[in-house]
N, C-alpha and C. Protein backbone atom coordinates (compact mmCIF):
# COMPACT_ATOMS: atom_id res chain seq x y z
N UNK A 1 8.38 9.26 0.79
CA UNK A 1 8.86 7.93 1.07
C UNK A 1 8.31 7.01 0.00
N UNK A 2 9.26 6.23 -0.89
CA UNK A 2 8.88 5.09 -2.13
C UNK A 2 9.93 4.27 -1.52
N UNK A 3 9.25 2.97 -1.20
CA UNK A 3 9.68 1.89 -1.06
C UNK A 3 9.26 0.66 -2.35
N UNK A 4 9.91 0.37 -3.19
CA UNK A 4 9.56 -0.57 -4.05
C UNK A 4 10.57 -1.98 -3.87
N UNK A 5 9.93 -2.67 -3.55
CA UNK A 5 10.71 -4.25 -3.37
C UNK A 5 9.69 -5.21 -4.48
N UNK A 6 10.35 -5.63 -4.99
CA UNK A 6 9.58 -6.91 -6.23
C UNK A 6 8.72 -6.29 -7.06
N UNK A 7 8.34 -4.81 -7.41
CA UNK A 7 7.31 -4.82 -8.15
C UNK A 7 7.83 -4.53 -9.59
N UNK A 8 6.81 -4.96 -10.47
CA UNK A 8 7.12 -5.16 -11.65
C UNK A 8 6.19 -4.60 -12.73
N UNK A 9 5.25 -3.49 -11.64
CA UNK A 9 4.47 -3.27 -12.51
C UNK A 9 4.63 -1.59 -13.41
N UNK A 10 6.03 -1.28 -12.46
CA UNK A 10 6.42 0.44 -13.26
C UNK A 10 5.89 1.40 -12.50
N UNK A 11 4.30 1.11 -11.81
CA UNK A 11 3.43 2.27 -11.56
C UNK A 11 4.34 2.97 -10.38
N UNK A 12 4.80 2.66 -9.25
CA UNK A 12 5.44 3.24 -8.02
C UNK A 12 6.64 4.13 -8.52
N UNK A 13 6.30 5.14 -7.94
CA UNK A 13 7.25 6.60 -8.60
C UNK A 13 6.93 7.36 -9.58
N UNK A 14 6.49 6.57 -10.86
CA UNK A 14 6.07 7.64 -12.10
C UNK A 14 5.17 8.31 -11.89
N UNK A 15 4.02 7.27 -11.95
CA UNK A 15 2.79 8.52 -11.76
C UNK A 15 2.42 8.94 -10.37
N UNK A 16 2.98 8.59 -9.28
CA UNK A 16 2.84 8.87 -8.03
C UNK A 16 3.38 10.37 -8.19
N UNK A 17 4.85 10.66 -8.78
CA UNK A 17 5.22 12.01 -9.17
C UNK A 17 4.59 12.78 -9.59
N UNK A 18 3.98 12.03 -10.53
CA UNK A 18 3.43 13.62 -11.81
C UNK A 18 1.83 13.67 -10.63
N UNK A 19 1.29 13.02 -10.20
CA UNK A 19 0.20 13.11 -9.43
C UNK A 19 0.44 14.13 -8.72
N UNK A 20 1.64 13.81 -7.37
CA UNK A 20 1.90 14.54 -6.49
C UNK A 20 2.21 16.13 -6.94
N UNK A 21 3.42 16.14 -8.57
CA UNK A 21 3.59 17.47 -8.56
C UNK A 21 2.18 18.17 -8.79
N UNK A 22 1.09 18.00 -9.41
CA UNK A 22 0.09 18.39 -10.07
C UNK A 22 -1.10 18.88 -8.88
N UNK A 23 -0.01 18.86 -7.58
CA UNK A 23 -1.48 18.97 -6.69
C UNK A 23 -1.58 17.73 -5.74
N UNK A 24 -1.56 16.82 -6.27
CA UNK A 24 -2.15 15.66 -5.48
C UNK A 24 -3.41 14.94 -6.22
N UNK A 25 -4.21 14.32 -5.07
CA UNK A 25 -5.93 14.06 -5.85
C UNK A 25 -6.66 14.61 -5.02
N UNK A 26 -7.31 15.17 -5.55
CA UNK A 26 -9.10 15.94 -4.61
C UNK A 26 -10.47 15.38 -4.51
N UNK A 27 -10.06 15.63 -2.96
CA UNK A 27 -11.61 15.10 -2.51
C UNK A 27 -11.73 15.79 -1.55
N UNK A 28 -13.34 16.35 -1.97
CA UNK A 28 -13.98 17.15 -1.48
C UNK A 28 -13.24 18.56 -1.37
N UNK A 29 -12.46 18.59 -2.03
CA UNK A 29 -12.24 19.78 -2.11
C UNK A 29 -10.65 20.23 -1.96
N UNK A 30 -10.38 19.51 -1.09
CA UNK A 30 -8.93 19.00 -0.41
C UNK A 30 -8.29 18.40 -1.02
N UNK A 31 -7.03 18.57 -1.40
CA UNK A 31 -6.01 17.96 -2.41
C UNK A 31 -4.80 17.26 -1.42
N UNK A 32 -4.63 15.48 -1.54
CA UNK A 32 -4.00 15.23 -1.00
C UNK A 32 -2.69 14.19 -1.80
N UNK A 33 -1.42 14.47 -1.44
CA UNK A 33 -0.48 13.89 -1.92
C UNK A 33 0.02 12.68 -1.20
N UNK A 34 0.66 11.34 -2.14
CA UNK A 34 0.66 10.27 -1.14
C UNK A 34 2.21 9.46 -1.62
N UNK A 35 2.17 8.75 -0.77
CA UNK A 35 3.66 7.54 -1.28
C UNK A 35 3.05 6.39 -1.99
N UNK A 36 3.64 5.91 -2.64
CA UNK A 36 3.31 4.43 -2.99
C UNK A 36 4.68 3.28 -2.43
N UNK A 37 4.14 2.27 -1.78
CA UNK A 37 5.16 1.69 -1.03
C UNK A 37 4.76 0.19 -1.58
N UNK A 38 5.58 -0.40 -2.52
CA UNK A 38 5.10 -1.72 -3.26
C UNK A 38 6.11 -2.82 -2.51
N UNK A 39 5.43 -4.04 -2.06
CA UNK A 39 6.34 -5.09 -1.56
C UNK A 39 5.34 -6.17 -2.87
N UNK A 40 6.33 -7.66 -2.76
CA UNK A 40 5.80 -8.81 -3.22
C UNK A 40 5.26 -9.59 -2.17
N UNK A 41 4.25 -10.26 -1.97
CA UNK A 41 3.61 -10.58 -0.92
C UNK A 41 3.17 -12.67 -1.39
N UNK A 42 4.32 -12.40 -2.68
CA UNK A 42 4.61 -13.88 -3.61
C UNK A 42 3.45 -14.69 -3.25
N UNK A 43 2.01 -13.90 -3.18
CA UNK A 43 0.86 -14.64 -3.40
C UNK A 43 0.89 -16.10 -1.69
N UNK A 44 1.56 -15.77 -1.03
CA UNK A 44 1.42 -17.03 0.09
C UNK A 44 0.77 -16.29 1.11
N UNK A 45 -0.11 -16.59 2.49
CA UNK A 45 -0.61 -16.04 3.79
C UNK A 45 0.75 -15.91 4.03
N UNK A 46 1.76 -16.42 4.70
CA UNK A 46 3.09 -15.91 4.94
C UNK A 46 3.53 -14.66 4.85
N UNK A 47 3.59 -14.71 3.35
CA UNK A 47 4.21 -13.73 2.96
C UNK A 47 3.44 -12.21 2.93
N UNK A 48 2.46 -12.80 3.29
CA UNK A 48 1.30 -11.86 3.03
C UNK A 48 1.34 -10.67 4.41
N UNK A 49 1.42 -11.97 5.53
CA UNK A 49 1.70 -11.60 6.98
C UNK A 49 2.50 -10.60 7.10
N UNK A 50 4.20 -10.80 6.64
CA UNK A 50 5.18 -9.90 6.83
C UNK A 50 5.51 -9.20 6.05
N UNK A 51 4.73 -8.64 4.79
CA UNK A 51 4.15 -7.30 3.84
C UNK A 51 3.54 -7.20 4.87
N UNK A 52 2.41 -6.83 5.64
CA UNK A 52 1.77 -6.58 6.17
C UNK A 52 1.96 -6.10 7.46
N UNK A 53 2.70 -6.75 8.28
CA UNK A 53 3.57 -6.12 9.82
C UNK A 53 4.53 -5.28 9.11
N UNK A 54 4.91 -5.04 8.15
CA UNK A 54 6.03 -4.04 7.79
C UNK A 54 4.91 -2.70 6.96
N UNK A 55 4.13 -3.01 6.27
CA UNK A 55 3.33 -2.02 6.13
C UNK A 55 2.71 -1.52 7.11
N UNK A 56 2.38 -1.88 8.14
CA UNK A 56 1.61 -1.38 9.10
C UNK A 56 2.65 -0.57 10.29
N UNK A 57 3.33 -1.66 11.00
CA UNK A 57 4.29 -1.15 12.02
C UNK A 57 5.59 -0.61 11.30
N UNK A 58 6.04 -0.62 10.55
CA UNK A 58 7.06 -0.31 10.21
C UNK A 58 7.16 0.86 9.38
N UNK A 59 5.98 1.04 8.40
CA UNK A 59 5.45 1.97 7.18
C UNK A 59 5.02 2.88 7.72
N UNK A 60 4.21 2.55 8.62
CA UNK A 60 2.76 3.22 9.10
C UNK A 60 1.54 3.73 7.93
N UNK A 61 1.00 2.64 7.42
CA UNK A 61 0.70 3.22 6.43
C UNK A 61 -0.89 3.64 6.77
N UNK A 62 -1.66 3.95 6.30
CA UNK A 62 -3.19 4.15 6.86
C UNK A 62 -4.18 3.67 5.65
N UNK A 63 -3.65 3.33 4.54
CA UNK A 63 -4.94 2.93 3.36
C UNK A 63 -3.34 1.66 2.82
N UNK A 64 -4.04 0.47 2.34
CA UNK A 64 -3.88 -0.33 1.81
C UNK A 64 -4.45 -0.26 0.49
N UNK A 65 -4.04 -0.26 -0.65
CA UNK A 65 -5.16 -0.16 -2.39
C UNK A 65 -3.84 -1.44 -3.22
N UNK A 66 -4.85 -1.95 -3.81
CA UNK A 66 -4.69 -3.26 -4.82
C UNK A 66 -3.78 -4.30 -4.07
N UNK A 67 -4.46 -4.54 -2.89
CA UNK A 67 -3.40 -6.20 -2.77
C UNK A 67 -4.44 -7.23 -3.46
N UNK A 68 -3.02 -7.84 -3.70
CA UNK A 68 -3.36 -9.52 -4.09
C UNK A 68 -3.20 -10.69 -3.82
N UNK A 69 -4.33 -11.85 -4.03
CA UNK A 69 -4.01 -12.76 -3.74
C UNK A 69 -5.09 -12.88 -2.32
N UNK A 70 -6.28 -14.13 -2.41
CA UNK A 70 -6.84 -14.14 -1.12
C UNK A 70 -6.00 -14.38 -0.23
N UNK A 71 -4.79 -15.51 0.33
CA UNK A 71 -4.53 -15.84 1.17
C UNK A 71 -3.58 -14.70 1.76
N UNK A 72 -3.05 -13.94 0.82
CA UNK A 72 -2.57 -13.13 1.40
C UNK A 72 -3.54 -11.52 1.93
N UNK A 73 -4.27 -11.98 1.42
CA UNK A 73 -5.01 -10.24 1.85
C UNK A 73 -5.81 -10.61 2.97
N UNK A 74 -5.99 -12.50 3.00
CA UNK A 74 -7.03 -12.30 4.08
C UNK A 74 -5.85 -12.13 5.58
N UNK A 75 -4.60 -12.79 5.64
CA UNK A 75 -3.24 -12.24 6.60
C UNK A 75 -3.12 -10.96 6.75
N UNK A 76 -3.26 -10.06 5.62
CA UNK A 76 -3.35 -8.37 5.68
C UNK A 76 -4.67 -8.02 6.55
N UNK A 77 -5.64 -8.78 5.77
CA UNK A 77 -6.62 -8.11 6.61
C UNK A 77 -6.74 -8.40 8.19
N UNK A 78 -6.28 -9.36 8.86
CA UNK A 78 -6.43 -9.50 10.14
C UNK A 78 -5.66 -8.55 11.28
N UNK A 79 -4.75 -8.69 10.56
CA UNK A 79 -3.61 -7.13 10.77
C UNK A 79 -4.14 -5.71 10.61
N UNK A 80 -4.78 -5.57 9.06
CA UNK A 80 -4.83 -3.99 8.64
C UNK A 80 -6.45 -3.60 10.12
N UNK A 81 -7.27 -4.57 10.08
CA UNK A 81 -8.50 -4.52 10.99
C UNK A 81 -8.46 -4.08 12.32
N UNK A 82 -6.86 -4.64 12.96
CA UNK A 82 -6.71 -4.23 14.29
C UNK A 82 -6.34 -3.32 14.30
N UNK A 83 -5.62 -2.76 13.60
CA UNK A 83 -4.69 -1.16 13.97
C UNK A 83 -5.10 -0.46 12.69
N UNK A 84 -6.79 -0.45 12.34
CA UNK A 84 -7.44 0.28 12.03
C UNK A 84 -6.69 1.36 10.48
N UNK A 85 -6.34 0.01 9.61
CA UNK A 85 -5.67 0.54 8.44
C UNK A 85 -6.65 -0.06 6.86
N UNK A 86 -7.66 1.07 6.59
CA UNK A 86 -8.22 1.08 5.39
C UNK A 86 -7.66 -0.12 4.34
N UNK A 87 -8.42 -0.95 3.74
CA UNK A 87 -7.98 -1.93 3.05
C UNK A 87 -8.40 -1.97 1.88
N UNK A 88 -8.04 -1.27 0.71
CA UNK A 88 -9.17 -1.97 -0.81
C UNK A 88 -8.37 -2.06 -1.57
């Protein structure tokens, strides 16, 4: 599952592929393969909010990596905290 809405940065799909074909990444020993699911979260708490109810309830996602923007990560985080979804 790749969901890319607004991103502009290329990374979602390319190297998520060559990662995934190659194995995945290992830790501890265990090799695990993942999605990358990019929304724009246009830097507002708002927007931040509903990236965030759609990553969570809708995605189901379990790790959050590189959001931006305080007002929006601190909306993610009040969300990602309750239904216990890893945030960095």
């Amino acid at each position: 599952m790749m969901r890319s809405e607004g991103s502009r940065g290329g990374f979602p799909g390319k190297n998520e592929a060559a990662i995934n074909k190659s194995g995945g990444i290992n830790i501890d020993g265990k090799n695990y393969t993942f999605d990358v699911i990019a929304y724009d979260n246009k830097y507002t708490a708002s927007e931040g909010a509903k990236v965030g109810q759609a990553l969570v309830n809708r995605d189901g996602v379990k790790y959050v990596v590189f959001a931006l923007g305080m007002a929006p990560v601190r909306a993610l985080q009040a969300l990602s905290e309750k239904q216990g979804v890893i945030l960095f």
